[in-house]
C-alpha atoms as a PDB file:
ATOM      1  CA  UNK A   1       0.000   0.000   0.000  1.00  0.00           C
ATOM      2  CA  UNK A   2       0.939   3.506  -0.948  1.00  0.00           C
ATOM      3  CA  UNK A   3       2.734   5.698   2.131  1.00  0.00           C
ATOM      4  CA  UNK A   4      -0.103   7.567   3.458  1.00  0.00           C
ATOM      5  CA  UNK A   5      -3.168   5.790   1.541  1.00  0.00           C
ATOM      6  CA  UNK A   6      -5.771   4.418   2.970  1.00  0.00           C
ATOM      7  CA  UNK A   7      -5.689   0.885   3.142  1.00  0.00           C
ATOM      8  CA  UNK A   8      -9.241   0.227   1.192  1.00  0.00           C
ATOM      9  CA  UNK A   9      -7.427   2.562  -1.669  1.00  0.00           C
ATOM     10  CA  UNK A  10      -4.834   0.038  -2.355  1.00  0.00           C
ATOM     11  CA  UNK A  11      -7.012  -2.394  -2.240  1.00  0.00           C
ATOM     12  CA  UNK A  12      -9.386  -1.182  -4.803  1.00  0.00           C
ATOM     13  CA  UNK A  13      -9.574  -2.440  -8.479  1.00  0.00           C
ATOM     14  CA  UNK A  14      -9.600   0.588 -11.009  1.00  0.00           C
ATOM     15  CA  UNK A  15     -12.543   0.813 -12.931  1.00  0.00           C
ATOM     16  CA  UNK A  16     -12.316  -1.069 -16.331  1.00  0.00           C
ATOM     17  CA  UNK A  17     -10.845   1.182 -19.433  1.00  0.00           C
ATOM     18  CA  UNK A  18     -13.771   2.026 -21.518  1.00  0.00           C
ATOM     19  CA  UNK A  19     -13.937   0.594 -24.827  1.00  0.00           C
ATOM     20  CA  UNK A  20     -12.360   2.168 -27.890  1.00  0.00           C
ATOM     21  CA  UNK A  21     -15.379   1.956 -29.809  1.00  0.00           C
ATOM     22  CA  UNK A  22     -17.568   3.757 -27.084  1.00  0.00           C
ATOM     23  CA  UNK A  23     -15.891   7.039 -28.015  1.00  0.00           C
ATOM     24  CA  UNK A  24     -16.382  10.105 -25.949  1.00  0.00           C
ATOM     25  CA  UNK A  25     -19.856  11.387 -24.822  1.00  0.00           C
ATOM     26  CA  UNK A  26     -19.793  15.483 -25.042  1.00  0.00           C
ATOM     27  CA  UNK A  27     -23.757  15.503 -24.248  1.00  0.00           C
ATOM     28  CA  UNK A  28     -26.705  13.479 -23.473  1.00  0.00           C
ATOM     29  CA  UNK A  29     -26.606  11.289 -26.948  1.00  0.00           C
ATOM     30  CA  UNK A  30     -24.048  13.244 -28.658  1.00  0.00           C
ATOM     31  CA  UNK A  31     -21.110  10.704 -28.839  1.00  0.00           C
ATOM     32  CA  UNK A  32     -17.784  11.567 -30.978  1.00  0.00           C
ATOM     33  CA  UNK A  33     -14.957   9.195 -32.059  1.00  0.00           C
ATOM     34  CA  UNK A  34     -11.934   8.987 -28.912  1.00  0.00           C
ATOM     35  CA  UNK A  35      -9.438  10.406 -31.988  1.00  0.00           C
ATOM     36  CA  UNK A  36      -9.603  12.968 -34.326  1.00  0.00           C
ATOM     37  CA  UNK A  37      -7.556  14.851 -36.414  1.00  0.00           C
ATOM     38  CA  UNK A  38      -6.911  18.559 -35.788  1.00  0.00           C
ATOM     39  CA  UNK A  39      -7.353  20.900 -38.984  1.00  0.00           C
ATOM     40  CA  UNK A  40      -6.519  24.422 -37.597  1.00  0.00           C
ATOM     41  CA  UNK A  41      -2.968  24.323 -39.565  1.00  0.00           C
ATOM     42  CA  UNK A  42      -5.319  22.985 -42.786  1.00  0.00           C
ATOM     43  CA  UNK A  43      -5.578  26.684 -44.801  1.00  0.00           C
ATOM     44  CA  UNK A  44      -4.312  28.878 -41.802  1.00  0.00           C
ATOM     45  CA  UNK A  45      -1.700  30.910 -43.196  1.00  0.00           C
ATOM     46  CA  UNK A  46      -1.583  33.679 -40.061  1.00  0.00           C
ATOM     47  CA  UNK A  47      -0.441  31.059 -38.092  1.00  0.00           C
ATOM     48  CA  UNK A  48       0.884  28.483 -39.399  1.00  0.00           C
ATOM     49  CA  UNK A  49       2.009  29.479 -43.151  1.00  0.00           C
ATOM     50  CA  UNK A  50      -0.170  27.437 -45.123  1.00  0.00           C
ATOM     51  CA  UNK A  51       0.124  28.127 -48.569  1.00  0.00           C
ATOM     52  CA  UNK A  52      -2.091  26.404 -51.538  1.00  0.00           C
ATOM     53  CA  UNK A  53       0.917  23.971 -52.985  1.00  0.00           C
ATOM     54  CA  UNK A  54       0.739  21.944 -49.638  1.00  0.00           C
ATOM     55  CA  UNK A  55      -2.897  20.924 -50.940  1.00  0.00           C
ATOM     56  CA  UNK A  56      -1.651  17.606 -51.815  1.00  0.00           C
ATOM     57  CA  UNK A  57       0.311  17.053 -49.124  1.00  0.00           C
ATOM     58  CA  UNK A  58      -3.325  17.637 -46.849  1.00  0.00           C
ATOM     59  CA  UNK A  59      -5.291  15.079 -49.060  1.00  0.00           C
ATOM     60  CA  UNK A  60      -2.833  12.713 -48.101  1.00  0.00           C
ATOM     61  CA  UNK A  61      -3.154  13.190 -44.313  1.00  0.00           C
ATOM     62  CA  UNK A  62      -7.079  13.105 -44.626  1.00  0.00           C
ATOM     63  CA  UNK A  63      -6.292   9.946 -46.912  1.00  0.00           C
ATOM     64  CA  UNK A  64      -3.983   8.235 -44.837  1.00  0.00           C
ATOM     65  CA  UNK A  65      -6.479   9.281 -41.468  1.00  0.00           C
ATOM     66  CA  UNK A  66      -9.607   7.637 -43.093  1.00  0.00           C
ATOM     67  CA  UNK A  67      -7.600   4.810 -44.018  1.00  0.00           C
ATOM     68  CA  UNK A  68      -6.584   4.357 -40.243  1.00  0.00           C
ATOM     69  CA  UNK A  69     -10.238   4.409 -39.038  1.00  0.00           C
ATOM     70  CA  UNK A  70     -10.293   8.100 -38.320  1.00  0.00           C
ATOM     71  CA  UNK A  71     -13.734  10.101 -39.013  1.00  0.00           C
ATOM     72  CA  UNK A  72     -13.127  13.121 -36.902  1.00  0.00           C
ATOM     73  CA  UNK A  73     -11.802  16.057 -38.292  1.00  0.00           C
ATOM     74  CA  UNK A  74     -11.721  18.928 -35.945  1.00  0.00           C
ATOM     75  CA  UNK A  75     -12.521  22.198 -38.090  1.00  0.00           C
ATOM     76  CA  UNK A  76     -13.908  25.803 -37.479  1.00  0.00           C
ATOM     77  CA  UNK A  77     -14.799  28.615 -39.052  1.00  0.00           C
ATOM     78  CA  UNK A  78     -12.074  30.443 -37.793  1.00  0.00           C
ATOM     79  CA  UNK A  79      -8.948  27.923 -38.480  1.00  0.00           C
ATOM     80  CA  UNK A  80      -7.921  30.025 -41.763  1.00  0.00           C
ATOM     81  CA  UNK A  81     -11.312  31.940 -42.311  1.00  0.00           C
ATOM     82  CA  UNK A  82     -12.765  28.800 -43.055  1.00  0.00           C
ATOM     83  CA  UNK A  83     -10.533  26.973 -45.485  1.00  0.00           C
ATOM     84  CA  UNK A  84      -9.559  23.819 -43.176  1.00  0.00           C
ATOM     85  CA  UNK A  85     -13.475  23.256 -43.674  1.00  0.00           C
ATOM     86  CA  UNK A  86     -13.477  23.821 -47.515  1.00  0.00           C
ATOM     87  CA  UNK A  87     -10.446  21.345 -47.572  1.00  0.00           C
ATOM     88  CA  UNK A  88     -11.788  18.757 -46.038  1.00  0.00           C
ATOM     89  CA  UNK A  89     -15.523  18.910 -47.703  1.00  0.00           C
ATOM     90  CA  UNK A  90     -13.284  18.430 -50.555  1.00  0.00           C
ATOM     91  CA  UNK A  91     -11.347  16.024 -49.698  1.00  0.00           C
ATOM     92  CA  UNK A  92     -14.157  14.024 -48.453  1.00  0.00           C
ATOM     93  CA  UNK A  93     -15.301  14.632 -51.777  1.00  0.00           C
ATOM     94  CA  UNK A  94     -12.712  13.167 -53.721  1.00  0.00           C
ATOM     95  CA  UNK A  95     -12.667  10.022 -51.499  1.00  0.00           C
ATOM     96  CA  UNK A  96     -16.162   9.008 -51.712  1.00  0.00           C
ATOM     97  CA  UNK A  97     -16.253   9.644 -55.569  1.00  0.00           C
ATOM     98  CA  UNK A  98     -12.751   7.412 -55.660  1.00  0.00           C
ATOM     99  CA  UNK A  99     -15.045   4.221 -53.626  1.00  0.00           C
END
């Protein structure tokens, strides 16, 4: 037993991981995938010094993310004036036209 803890502490089980699939709830039946992708560097040239050519490089993240299971892209308004969200509605797009 941990200095200091109380002995029904240590002898507690911890409570079973929940499962990957569950994902995470964020309100009363509004669940969202545990892992996402964040798209605030997708089109945000302020910040982070996006410029168009790197397109291609972008499809291939969103390509390589779906292909890994992902289906949560994190995207606002605000992450370069809205561009990260016209990126991925395009890339999305592309993929379901290419299945």
């Amino acid at each position: 037993r941990a200095v200091g803890a109380p002995a029904a502490a240590a002898d507690a089980s911890p409570a079973p991981a929940p499962a990957v699939d569950d994902g995470v709830e964020l309100a009363p039946g509004l669940r969202v995938p545990p892992l996402g992708v964040g798209t605030w560097a997708w089109g945000d040239s302020l910040f982070w010094g996006y410029r168009p050519d790197q397109d291609e490089d972008l499809e291939a993240a969103y390509a390589a993310s779906t292909a890994g299971g992902i289906t949560l892209f994190d995207t606002a308004e605000v992450y370069g004036f809205g561009k990260s969200e016209l990126l991925c509605g395009r890339f999305a797009r592309q993929s379901a036209a290419s299945t």
